[in-house]
C-alpha atoms as a PDB file:
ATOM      1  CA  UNK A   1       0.000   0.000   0.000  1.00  0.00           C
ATOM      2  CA  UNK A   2       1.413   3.477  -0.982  1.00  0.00           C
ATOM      3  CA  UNK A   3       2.092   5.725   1.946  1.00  0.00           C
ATOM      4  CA  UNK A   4      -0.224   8.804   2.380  1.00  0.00           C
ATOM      5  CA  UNK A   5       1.027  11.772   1.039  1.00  0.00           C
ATOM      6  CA  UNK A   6       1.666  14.373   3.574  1.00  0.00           C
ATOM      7  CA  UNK A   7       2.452  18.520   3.264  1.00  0.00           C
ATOM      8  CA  UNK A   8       2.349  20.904   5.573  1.00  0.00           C
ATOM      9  CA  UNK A   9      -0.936  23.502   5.586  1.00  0.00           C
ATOM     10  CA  UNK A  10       2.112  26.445   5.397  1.00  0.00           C
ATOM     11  CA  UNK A  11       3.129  25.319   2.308  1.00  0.00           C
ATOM     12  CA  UNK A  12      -0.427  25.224   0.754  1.00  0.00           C
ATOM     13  CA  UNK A  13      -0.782  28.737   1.920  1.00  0.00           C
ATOM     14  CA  UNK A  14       2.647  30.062   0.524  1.00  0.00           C
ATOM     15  CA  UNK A  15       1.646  28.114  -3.097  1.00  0.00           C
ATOM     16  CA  UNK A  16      -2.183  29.327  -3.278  1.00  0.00           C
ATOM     17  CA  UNK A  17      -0.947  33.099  -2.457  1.00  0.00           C
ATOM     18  CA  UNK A  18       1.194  32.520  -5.832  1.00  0.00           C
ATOM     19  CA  UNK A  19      -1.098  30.907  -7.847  1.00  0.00           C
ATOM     20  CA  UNK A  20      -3.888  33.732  -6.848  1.00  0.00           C
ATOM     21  CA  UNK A  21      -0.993  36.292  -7.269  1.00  0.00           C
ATOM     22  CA  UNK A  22      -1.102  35.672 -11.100  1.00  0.00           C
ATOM     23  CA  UNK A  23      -5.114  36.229 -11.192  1.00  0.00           C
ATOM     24  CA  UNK A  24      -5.441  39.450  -9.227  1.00  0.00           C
ATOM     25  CA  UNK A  25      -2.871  42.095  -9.006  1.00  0.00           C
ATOM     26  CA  UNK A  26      -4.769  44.147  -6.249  1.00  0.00           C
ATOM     27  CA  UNK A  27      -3.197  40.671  -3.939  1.00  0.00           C
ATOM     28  CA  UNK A  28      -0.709  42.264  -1.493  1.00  0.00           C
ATOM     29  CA  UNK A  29       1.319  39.688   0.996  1.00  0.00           C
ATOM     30  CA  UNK A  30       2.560  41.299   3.921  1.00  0.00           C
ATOM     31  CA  UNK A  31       5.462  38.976   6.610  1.00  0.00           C
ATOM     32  CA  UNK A  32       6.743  40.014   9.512  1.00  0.00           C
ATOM     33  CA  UNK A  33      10.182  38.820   9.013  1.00  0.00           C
ATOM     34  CA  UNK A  34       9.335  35.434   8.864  1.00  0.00           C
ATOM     35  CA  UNK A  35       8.889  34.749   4.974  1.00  0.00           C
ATOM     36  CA  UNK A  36      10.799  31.635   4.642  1.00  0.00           C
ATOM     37  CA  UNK A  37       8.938  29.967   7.415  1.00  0.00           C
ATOM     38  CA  UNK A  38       5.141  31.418   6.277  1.00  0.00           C
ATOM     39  CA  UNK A  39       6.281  30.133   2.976  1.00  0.00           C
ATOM     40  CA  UNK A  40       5.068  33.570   1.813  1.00  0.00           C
ATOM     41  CA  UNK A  41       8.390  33.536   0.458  1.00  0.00           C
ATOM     42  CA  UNK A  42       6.842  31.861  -2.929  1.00  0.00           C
ATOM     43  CA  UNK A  43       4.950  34.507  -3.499  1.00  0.00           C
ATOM     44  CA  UNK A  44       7.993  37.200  -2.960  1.00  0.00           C
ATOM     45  CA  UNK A  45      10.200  35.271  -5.333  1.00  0.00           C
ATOM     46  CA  UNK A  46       7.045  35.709  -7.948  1.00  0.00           C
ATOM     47  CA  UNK A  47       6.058  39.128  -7.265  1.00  0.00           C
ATOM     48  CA  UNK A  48       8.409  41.048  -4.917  1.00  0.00           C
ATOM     49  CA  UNK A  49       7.080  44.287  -6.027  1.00  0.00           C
ATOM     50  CA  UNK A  50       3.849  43.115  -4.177  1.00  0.00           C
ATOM     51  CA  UNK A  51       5.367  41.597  -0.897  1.00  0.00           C
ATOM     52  CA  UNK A  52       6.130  43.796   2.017  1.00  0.00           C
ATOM     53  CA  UNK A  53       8.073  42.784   4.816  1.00  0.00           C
ATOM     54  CA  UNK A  54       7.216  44.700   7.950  1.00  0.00           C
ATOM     55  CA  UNK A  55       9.982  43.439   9.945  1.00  0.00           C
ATOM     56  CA  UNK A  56       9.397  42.099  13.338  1.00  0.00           C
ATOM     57  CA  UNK A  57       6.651  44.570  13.917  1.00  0.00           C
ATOM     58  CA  UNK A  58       3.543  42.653  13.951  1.00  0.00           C
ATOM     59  CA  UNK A  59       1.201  45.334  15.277  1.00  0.00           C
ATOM     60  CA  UNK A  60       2.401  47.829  12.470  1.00  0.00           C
ATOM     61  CA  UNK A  61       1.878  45.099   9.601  1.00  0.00           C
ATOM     62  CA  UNK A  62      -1.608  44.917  10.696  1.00  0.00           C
ATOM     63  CA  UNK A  63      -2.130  49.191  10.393  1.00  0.00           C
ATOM     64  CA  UNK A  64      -0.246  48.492   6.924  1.00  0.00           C
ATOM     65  CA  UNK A  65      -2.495  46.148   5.802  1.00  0.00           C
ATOM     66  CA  UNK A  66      -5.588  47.830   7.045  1.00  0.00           C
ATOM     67  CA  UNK A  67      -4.231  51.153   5.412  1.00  0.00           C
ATOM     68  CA  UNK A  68      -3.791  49.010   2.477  1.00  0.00           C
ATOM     69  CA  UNK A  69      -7.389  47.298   2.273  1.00  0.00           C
ATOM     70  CA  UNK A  70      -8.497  51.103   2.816  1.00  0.00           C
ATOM     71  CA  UNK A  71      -7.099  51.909  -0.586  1.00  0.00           C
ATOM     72  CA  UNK A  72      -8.836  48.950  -2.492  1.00  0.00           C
ATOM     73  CA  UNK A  73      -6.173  46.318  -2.166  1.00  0.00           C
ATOM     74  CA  UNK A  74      -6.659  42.984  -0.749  1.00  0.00           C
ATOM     75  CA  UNK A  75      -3.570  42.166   1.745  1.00  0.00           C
ATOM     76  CA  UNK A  76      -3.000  38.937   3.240  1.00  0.00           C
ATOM     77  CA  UNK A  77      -0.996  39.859   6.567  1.00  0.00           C
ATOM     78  CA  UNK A  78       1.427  36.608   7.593  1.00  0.00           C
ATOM     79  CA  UNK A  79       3.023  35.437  11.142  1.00  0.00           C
ATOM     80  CA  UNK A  80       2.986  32.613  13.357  1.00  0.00           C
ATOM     81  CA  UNK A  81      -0.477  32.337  15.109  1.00  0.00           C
ATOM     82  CA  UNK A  82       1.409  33.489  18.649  1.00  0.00           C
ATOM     83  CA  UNK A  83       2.418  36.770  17.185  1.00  0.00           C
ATOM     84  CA  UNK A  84      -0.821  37.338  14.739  1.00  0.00           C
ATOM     85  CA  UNK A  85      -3.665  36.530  17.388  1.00  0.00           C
ATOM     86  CA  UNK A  86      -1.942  37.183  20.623  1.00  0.00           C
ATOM     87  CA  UNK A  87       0.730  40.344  20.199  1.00  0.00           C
ATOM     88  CA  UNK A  88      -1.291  42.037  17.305  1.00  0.00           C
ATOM     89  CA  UNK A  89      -4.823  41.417  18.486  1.00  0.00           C
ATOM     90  CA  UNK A  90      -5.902  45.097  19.845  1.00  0.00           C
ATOM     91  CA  UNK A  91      -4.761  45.940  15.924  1.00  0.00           C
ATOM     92  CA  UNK A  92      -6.906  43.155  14.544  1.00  0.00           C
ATOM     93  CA  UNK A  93      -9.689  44.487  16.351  1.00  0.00           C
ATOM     94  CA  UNK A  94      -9.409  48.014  15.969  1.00  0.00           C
ATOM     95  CA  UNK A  95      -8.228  48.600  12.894  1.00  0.00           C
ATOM     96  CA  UNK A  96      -9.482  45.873  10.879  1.00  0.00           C
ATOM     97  CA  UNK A  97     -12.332  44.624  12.944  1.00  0.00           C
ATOM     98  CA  UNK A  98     -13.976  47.552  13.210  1.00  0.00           C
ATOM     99  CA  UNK A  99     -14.313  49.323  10.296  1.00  0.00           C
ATOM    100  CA  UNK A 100     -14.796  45.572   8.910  1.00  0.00           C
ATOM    101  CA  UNK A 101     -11.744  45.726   6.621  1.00  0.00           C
ATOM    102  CA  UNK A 102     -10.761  43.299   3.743  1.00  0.00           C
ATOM    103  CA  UNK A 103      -8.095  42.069   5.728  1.00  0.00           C
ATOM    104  CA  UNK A 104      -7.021  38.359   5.199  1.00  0.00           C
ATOM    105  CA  UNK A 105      -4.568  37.237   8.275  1.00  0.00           C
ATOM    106  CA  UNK A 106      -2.529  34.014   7.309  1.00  0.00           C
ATOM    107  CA  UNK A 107      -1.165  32.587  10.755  1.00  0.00           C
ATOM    108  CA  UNK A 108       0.948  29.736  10.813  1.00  0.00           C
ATOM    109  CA  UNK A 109       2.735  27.371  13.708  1.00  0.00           C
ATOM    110  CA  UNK A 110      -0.609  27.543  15.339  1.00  0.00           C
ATOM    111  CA  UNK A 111      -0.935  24.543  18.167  1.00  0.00           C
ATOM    112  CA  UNK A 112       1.423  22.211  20.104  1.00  0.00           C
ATOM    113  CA  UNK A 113       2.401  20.620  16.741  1.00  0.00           C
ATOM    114  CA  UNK A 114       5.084  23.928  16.311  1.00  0.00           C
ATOM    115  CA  UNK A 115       7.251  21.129  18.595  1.00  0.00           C
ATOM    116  CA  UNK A 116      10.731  22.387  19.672  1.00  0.00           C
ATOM    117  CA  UNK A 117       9.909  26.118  19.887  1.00  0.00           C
ATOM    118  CA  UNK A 118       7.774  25.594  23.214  1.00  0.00           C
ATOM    119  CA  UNK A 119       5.303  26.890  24.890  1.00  0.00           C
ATOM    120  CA  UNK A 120       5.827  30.658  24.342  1.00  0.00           C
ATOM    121  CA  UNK A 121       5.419  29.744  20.732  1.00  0.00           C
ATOM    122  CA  UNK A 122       2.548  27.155  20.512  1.00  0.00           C
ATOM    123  CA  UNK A 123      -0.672  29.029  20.394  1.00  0.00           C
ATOM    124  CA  UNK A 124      -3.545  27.201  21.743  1.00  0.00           C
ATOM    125  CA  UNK A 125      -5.602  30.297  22.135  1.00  0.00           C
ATOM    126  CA  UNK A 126      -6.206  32.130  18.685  1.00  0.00           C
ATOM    127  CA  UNK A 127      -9.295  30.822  17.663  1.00  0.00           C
ATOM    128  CA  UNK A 128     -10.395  31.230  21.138  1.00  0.00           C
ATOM    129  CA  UNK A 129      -9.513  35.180  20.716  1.00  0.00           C
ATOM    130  CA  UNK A 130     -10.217  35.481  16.636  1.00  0.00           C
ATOM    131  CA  UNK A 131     -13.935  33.943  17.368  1.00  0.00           C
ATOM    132  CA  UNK A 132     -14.867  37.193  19.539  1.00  0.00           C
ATOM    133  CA  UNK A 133     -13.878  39.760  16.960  1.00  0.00           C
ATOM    134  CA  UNK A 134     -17.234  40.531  15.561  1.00  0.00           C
ATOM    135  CA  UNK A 135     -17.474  39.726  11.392  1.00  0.00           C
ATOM    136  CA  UNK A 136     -14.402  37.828  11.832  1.00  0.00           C
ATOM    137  CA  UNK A 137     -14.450  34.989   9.983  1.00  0.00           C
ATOM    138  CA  UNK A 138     -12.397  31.871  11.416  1.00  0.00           C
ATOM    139  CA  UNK A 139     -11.032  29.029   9.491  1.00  0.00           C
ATOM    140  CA  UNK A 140      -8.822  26.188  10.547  1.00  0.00           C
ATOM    141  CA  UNK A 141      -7.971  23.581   7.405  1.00  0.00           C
ATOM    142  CA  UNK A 142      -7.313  20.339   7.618  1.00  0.00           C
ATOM    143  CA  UNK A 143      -5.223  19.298   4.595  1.00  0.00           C
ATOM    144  CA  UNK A 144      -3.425  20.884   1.629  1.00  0.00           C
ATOM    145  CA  UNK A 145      -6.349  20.562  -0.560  1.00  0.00           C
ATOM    146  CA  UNK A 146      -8.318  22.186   1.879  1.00  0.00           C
ATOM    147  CA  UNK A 147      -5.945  25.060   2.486  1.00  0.00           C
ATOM    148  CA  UNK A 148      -5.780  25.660  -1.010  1.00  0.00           C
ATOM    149  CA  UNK A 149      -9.412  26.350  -0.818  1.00  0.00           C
ATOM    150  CA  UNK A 150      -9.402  28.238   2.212  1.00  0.00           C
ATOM    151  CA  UNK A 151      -7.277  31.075   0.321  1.00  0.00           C
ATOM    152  CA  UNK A 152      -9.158  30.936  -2.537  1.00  0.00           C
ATOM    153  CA  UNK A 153     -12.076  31.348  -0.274  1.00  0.00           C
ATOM    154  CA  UNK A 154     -10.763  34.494   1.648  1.00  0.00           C
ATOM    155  CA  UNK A 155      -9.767  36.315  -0.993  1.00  0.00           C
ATOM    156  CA  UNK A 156     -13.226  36.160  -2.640  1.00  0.00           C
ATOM    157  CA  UNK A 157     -15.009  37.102   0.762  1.00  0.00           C
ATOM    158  CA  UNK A 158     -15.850  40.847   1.226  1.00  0.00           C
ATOM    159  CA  UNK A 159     -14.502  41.554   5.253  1.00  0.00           C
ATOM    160  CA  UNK A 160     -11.634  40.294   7.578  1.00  0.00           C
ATOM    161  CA  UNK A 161     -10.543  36.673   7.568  1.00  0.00           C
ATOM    162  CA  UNK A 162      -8.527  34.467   9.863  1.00  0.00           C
ATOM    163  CA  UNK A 163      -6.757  31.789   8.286  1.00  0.00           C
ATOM    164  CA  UNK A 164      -4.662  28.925  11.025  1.00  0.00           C
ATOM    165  CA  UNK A 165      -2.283  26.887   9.407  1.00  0.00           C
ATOM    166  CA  UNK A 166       0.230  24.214  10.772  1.00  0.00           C
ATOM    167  CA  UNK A 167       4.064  23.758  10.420  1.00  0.00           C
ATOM    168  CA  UNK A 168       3.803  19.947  10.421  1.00  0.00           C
ATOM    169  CA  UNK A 169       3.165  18.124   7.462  1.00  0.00           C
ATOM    170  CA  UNK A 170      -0.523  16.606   7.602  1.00  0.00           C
ATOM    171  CA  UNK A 171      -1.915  13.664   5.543  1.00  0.00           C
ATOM    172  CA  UNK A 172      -3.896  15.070   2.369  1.00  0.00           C
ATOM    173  CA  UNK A 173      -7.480  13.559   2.775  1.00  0.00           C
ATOM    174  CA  UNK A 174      -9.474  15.828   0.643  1.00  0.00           C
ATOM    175  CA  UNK A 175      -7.903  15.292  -2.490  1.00  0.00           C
ATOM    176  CA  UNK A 176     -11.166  13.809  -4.571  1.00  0.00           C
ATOM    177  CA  UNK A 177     -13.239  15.349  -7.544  1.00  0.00           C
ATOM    178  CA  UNK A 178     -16.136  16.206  -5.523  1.00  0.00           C
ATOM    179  CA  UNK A 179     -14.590  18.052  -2.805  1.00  0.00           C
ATOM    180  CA  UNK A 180     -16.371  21.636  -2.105  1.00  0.00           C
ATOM    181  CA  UNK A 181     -15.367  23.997   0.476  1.00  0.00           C
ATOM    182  CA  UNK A 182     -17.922  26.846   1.124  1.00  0.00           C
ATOM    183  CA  UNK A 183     -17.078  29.159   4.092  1.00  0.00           C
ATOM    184  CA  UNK A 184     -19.207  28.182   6.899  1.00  0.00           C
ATOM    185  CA  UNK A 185     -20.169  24.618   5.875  1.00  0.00           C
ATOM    186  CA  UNK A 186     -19.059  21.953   7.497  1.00  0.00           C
ATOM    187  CA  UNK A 187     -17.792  18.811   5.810  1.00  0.00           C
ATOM    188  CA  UNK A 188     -19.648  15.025   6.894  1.00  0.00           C
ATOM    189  CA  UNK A 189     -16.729  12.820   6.039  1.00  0.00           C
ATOM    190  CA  UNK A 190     -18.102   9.519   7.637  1.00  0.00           C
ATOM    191  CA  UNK A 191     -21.399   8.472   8.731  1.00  0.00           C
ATOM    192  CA  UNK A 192     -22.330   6.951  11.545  1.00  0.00           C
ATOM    193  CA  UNK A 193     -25.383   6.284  13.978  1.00  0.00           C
ATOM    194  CA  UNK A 194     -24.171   5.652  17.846  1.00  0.00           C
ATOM    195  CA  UNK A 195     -22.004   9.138  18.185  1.00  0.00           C
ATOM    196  CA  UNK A 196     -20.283  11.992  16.351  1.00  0.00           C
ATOM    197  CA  UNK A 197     -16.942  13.487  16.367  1.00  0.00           C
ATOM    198  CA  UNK A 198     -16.630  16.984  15.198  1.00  0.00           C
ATOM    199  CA  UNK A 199     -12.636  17.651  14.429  1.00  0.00           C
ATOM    200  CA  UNK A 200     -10.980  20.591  12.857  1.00  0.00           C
ATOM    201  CA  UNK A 201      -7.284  21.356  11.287  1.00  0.00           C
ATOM    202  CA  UNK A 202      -4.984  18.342  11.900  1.00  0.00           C
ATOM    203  CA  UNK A 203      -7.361  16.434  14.344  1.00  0.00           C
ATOM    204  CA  UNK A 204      -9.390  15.732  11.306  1.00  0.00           C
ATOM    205  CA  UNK A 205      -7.180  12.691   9.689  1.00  0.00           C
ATOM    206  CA  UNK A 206      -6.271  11.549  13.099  1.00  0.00           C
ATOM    207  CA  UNK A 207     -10.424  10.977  14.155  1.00  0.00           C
ATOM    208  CA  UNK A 208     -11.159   9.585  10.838  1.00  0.00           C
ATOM    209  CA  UNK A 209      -8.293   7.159  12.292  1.00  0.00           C
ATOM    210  CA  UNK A 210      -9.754   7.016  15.638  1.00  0.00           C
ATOM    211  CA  UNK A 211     -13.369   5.787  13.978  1.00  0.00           C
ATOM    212  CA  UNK A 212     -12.036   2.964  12.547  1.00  0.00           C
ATOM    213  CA  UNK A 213     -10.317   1.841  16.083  1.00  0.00           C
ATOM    214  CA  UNK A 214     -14.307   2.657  17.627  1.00  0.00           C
ATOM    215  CA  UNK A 215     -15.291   0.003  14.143  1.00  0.00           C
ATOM    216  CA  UNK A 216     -13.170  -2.513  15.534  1.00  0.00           C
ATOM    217  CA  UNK A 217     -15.041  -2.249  19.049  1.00  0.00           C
ATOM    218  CA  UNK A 218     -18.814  -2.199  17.193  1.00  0.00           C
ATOM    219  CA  UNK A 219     -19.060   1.856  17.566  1.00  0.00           C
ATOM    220  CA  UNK A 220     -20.326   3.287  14.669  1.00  0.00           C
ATOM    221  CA  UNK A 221     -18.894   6.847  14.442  1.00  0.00           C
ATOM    222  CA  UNK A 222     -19.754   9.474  12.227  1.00  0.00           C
ATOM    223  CA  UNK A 223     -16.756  11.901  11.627  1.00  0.00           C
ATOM    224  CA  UNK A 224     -17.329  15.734  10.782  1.00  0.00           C
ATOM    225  CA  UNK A 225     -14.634  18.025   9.487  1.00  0.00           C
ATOM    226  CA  UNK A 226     -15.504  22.096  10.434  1.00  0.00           C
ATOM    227  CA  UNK A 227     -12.686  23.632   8.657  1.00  0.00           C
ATOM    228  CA  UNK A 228     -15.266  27.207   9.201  1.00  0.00           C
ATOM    229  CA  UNK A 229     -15.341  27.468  13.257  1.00  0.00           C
ATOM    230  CA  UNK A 230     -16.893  30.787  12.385  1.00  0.00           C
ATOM    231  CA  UNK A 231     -19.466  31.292  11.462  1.00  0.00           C
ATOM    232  CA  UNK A 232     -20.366  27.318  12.589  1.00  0.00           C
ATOM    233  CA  UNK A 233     -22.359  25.425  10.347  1.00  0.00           C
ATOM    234  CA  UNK A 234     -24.956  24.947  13.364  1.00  0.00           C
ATOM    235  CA  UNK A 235     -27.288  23.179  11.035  1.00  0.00           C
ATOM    236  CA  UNK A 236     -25.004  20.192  10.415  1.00  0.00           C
ATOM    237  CA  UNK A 237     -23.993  19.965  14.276  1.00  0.00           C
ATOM    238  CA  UNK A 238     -27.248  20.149  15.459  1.00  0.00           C
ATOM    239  CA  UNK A 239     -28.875  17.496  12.814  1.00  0.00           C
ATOM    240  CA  UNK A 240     -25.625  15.249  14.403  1.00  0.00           C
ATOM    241  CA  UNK A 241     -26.762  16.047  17.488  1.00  0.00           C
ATOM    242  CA  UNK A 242     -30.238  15.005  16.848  1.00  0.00           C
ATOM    243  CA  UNK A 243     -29.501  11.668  15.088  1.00  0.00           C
ATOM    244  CA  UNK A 244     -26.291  10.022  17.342  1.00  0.00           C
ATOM    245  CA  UNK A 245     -27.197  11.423  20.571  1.00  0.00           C
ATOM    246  CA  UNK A 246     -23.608  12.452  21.598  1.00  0.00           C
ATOM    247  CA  UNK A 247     -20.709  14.430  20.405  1.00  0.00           C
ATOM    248  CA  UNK A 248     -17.484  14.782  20.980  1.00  0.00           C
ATOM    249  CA  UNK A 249     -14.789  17.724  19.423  1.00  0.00           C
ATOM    250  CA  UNK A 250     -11.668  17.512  18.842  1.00  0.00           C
ATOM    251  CA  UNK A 251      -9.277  20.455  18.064  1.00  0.00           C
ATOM    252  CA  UNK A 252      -5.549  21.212  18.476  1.00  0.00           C
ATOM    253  CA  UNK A 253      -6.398  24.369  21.030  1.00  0.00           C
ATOM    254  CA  UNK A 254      -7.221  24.402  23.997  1.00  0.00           C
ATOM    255  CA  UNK A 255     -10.835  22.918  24.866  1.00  0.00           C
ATOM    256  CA  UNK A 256     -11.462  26.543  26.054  1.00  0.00           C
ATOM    257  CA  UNK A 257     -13.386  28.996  23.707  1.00  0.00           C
ATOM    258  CA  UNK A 258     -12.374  27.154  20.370  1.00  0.00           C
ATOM    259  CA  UNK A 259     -14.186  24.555  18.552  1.00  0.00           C
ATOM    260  CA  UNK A 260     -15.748  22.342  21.598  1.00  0.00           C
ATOM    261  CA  UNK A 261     -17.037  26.233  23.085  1.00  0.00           C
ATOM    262  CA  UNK A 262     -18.428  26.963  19.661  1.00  0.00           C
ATOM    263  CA  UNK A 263     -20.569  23.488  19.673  1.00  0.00           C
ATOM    264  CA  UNK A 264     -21.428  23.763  22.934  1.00  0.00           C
ATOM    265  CA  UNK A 265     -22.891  27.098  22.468  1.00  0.00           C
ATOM    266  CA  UNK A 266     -25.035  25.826  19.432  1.00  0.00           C
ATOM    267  CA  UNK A 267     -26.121  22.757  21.483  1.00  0.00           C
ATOM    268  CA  UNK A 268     -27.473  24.567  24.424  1.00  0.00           C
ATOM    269  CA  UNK A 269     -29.414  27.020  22.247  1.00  0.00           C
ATOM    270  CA  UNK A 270     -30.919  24.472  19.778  1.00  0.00           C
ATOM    271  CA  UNK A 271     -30.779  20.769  20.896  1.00  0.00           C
ATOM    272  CA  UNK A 272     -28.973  20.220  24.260  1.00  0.00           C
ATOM    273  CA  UNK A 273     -26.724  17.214  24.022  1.00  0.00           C
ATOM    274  CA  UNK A 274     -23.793  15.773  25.879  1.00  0.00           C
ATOM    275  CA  UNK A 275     -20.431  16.881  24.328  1.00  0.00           C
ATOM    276  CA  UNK A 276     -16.915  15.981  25.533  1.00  0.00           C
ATOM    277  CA  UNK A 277     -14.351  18.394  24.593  1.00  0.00           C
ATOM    278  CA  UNK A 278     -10.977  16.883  23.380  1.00  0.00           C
ATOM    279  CA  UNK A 279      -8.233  19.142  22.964  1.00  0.00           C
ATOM    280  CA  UNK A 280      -5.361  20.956  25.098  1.00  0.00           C
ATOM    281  CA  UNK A 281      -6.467  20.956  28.649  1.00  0.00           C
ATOM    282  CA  UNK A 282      -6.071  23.949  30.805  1.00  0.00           C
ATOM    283  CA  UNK A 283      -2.272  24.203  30.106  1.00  0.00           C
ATOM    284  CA  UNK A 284       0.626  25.444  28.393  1.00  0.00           C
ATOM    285  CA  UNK A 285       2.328  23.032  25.769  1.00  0.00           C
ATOM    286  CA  UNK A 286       6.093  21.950  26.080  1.00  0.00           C
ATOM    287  CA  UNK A 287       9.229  21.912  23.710  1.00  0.00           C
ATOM    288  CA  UNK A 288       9.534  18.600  22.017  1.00  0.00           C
ATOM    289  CA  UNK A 289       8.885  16.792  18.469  1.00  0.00           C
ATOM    290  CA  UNK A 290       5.270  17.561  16.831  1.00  0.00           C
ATOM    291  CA  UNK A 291       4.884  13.981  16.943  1.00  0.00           C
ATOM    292  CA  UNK A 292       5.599  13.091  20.547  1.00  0.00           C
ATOM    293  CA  UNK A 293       4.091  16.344  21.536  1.00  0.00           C
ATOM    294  CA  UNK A 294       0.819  15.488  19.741  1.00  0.00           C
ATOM    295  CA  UNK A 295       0.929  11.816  21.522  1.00  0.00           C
ATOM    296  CA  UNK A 296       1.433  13.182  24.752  1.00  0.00           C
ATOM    297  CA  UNK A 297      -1.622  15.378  24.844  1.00  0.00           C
ATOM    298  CA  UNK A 298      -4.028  12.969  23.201  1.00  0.00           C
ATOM    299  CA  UNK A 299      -4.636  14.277  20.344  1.00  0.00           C
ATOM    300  CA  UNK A 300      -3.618  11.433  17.462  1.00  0.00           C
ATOM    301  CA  UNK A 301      -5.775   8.306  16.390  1.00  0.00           C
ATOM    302  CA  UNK A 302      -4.621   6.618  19.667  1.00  0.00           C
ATOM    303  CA  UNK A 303      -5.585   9.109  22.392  1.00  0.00           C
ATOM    304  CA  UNK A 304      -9.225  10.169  20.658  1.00  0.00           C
ATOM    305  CA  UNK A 305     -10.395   6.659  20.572  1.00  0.00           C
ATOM    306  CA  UNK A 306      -8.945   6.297  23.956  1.00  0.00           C
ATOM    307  CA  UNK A 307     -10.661   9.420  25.380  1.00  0.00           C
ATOM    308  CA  UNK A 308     -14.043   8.595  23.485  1.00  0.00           C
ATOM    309  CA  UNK A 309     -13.779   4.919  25.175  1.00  0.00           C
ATOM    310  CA  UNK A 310     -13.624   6.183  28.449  1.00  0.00           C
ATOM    311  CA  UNK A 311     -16.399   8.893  28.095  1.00  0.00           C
ATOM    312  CA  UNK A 312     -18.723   6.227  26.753  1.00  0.00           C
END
């Protein structure tokens, strides 16, 4: 059997800002000294006359970029998640928030799986923060193909856009004819009858993984992928709700105010249900492989179907 080909949601963002690049010359990429690891270095190799680096100013790329949208153009500001979310996020709010800019924020190294750089580094709380930023729109992919899509998807949507994407390189599991992505509409990728597992970003190949262990035990799981976290696709988690009787999400963030919160709130509103939230707990991550790191805190095949075994 040939091995699962695997590339990093970075990469996919660096290649799409190219490819779009070509289409629509009002595209500006703004980095904060960081273009070789955004891979928004693609796109300054293509078209330097249309990449700014801001140096390691964060705060300031994101008045550039709003100054920028102001003027017609269509900027896609780029840092890791840490800086983009957490240092810049009074400018994200104010100045592209507000006045509902067309602001597109590409963060990568979002989540434990950013490995040897360590806790100061691994954001676990950006969609947390992003969500609460009125007209912000919040996606997390889960593949290449998906990212791709994502960009594609931003750059066509009238207001500000957050965009998380991963350093490590993720199995592509989206790559068929009839794949769609539509902001806001979640993805059913299994079906199943006795529970449902909602995943986003890189959690999504490793549940699909998990359902098969739950086969092997008789548990017939359905799988959901929301790469759109906001606005939810409430309609799809409630109707899961409704039909398996229990959910459980799973997200690389922590199980406060991300995905899990963003279910939960639907839930309670429209069709209360028992949810388990499986993510990072109430803690700070640690410097060490992606792998390991992703072991450790239960969030690969092993530790979902493990955590779903003992809830049930």
């Amino acid at each position: 059997m040939s091995e699962v080909k695997k590339i990093a949601t970075r990469e996919s963002y660096g290649n799409a800002l190219t490819e779009l690049g070509a289409k629509h010359e009002n595209l500006v990429v703004l980095d904060a000294d960081l273009a070789a690891a955004t891979k928004t270095g693609v796109f300054k190799k293509a078209y330097p006359e249309r990449h700014i680096d801001c140096g390691i100013a964060e705060c300031n790329m994101m008045g550039i970029a709003a100054g920028l949208a102001a003027t017609g153009k269509v900027p896609f500001a780029s840092t890791f998640a840490m800086f983009a979310a957490g240092r810049a996020f009074e400018q994200i709010r104010n100045s592209i928030g507000y006045p509902k800019l067309n602001v597109k924020i590409g963060a990568t190294h979002a989540g434990i799986s950013v490995g040897e750089d360590g806790a100061t580094h691994q954001c676990n709380e950006d969609i947390a923060l992003m969500r609460t930023i009125p007209g912000m729109v919040v996606i997390n992919p889960a593949d290449d193909v998906e990212a791709r899509a994502a960009v594609y998807a931003a750059y066509e949507h009238e207001g500000p856009v957050y965009m998380r994407f991963g350093r490590l390189a993720v199995p592509v599991i989206n790559d068929h004819p009839d794949y769609k992505f539509e902001i806001g509409k979640g993805i059913t990728l299994k079906d199943g009858k006795d529970m449902t597992i909602i995943a986003t970003g890189l959690c999504v190949s490793e549940s699909l993984e998990a359902a098969k262990l739950l086969a092997a035990d008789g548990i017939d799981a359905r799988v959901i992928n929301i790469h759109t976290i906001k606005p939810l696709d409430e309609a799809l988690v409630v109707k899961a709700a409704k039909e398996t009787g229990r959910i459980f999400t799973v997200e690389e963030h922590s199980i406060i105010g991300g995905l899990g919160s963003a279910v939960c709130d639907t839930l309670a509103a429209q069709a209360p249900t028992k949810v388990t939230k499986i993510g990072v707990e109430d803690t700070y991550g640690e410097s060490g492989p992606a792998v390991e790191l992703i072991h450790k805190y239960g969030l690969d095949a092993e530790g979902i179907y493990k955590k779903i075994k003992e809830s049930l």
